[in-house]
Protein backbone atom coordinates (compact mmCIF):
# COMPACT_ATOMS: atom_id res chain seq x y z
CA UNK A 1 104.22 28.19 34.37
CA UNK A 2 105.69 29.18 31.25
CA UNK A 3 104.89 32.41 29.72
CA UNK A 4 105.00 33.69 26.30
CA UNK A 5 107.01 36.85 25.25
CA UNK A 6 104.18 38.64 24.45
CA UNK A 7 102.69 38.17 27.80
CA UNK A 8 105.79 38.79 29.21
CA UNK A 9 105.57 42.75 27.77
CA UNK A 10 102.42 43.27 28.90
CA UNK A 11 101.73 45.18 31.90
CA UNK A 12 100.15 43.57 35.26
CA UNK A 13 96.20 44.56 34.91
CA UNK A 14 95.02 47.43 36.62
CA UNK A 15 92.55 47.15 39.36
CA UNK A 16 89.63 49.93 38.66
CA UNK A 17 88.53 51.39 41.37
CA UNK A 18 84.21 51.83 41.22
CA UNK A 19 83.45 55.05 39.80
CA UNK A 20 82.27 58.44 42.20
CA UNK A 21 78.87 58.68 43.33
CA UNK A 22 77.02 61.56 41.14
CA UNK A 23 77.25 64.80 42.55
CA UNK A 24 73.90 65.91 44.09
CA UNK A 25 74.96 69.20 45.22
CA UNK A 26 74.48 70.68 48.79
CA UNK A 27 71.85 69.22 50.61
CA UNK A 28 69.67 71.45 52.00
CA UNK A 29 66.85 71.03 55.07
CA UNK A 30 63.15 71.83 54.71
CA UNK A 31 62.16 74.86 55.65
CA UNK A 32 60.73 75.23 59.12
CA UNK A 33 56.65 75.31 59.70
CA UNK A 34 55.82 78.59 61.37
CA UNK A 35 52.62 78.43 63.41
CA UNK A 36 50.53 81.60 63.12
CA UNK A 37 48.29 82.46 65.75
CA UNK A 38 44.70 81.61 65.74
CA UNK A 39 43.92 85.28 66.18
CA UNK A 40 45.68 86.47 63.16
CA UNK A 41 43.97 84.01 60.80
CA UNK A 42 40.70 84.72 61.51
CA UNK A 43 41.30 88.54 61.37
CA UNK A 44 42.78 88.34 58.16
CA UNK A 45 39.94 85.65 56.56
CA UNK A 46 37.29 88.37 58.30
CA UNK A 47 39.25 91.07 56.37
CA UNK A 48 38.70 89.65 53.23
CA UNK A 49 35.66 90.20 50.89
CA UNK A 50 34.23 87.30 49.81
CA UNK A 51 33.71 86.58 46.10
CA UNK A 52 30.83 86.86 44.35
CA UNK A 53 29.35 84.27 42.12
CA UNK A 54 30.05 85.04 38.61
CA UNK A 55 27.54 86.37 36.56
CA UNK A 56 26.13 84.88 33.48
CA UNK A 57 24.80 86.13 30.02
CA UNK A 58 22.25 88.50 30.48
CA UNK A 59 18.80 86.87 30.29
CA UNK A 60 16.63 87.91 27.05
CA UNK A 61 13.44 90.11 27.61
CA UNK A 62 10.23 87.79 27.41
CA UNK A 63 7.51 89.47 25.41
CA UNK A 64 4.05 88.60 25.25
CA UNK A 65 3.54 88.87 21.93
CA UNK A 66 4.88 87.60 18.52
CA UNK A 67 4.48 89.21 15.13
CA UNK A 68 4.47 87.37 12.51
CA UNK A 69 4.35 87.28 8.74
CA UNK A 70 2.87 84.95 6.46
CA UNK A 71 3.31 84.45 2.68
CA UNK A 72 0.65 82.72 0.50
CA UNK A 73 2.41 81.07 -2.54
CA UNK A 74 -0.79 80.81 -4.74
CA UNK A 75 -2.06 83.91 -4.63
CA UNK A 76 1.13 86.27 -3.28
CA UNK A 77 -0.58 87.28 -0.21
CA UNK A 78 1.79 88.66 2.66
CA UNK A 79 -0.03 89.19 5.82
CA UNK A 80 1.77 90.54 9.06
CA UNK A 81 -0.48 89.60 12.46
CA UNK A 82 -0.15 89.59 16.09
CA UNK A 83 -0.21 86.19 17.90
CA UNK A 84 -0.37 86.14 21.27
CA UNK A 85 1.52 83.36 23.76
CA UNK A 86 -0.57 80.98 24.35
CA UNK A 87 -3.06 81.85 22.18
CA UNK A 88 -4.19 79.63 18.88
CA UNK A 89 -4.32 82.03 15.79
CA UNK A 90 -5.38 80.71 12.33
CA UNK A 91 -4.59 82.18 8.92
CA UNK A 92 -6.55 80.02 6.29
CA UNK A 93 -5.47 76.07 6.92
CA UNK A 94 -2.51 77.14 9.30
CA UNK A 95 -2.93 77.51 12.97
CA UNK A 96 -0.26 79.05 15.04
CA UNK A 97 0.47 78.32 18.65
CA UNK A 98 3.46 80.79 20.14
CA UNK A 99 4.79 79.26 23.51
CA UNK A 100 7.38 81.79 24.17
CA UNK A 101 8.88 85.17 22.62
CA UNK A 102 12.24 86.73 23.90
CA UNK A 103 14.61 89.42 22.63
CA UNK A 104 18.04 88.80 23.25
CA UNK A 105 20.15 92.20 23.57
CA UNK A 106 17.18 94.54 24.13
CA UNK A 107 18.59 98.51 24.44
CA UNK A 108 21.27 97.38 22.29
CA UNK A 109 21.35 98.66 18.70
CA UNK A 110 20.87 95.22 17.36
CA UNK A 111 18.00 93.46 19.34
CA UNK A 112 17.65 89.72 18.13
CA UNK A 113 14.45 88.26 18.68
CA UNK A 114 13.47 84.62 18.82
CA UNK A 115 9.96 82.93 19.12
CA UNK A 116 9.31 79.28 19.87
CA UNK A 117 6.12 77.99 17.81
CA UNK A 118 3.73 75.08 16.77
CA UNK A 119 2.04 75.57 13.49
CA UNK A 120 -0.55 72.88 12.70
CA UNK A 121 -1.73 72.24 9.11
CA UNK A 122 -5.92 72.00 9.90
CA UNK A 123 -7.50 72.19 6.67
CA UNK A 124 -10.86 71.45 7.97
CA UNK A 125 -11.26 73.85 10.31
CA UNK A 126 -11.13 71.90 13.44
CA UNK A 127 -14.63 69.90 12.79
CA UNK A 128 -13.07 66.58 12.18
CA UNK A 129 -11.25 64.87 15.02
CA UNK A 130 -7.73 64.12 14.20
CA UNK A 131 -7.47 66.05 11.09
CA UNK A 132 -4.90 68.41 12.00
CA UNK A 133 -1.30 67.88 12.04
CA UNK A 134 1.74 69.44 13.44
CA UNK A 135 4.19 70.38 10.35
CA UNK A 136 6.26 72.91 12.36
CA UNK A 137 7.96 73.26 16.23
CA UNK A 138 10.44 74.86 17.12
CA UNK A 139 12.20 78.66 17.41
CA UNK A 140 12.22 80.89 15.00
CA UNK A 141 15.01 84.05 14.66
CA UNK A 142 14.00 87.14 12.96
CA UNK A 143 17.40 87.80 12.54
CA UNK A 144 17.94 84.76 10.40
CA UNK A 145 14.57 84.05 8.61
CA UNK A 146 15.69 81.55 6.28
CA UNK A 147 17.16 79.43 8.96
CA UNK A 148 14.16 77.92 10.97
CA UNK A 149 11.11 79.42 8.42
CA UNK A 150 8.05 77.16 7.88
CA UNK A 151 8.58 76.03 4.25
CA UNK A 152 4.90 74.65 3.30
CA UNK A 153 4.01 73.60 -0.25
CA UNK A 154 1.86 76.55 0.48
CA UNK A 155 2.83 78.71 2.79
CA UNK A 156 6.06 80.43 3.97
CA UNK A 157 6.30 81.54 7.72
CA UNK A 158 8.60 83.47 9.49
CA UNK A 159 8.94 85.93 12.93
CA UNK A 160 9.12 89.62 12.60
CA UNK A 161 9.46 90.57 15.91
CA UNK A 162 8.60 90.28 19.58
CA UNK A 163 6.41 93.90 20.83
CA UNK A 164 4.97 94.23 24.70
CA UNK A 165 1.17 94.59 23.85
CA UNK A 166 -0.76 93.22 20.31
CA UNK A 167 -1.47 96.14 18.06
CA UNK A 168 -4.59 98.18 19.42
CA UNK A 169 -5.48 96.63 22.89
């Protein structure tokens, strides 16, 4: 074989030797499991209070009573009454049905009570069957009037508070 002068000058190739594994640093063993003696663990677990359940918000103070207040439009009436749970009261065409009243925060210096209510529209009085219909449900705040009010063409409605007994019984 003939070679070429510049092949000639070059030198023989080098053989590379594969590269060294990565170092993983010093290998260590796991560490050994230690029994413990059935005695200690069950002193140690009898030791040990067990937790309690956490405890929620405080529960609001139910009331059986709901005051309420009541603004004719037409003539500027305000009336304040007592309604008690469960009980139907009527102001003129409005009939109001409270199904629950609870303070939240009672003893505090900023009590907030909350009433959930019914308020039909009856303008005949009850004689004719079917006549009335429901044009409010839901809770009202007396912390927030304007929120959940009744807003009748009428009427306004709105809680004032929830008390323990109705006014004079």
């Amino acid at each position: 074989m003939a070679f070429s002068a510049a092949e000639a000058q070059l030198p023989p190739p080098l053989e590379q030797a594969p590269p060294p594994p990565p170092s993983v640093g010093p290998v260590e063993a796991p560490p050994p499991d230690i029994p413990t003696a059935p005695s200690q663990s069950t002193a140690v677990d009898e030791a040990r209070p067990t937790p309690e359940a956490p405890k929620g918000p405080p529960r609001p103070e139910r009331s059986p009573v709901a005051v309420l207040r009541v603004l004719d439009k037409v003539t500027a009436e305000t009336l304040r009454f007592a309604a008690p749970v469960g009980r139907r009261i009527r102001y003129k065409s409005l009939v109001f049905e409270v199904k629950a009243c609870e303070t939240w925060g009672v003893g505090t210096a900023n009590p907030r009570p909350s009433a959930y209510l019914i308020i039909d529209s009856d303008p005949g009085g009850g004689d004719a069957e079917g006549a009335s219909q429901e044009i409010y449900k839901g809770w009202m705040f007396a912390e927030a009037p304007g929120v959940h009010l009744l807003s009748h063409p009428l009427y306004d409605a709105w809680l004032d508070s929830c008390i323990a007994s109705a006014p004079g019984v």
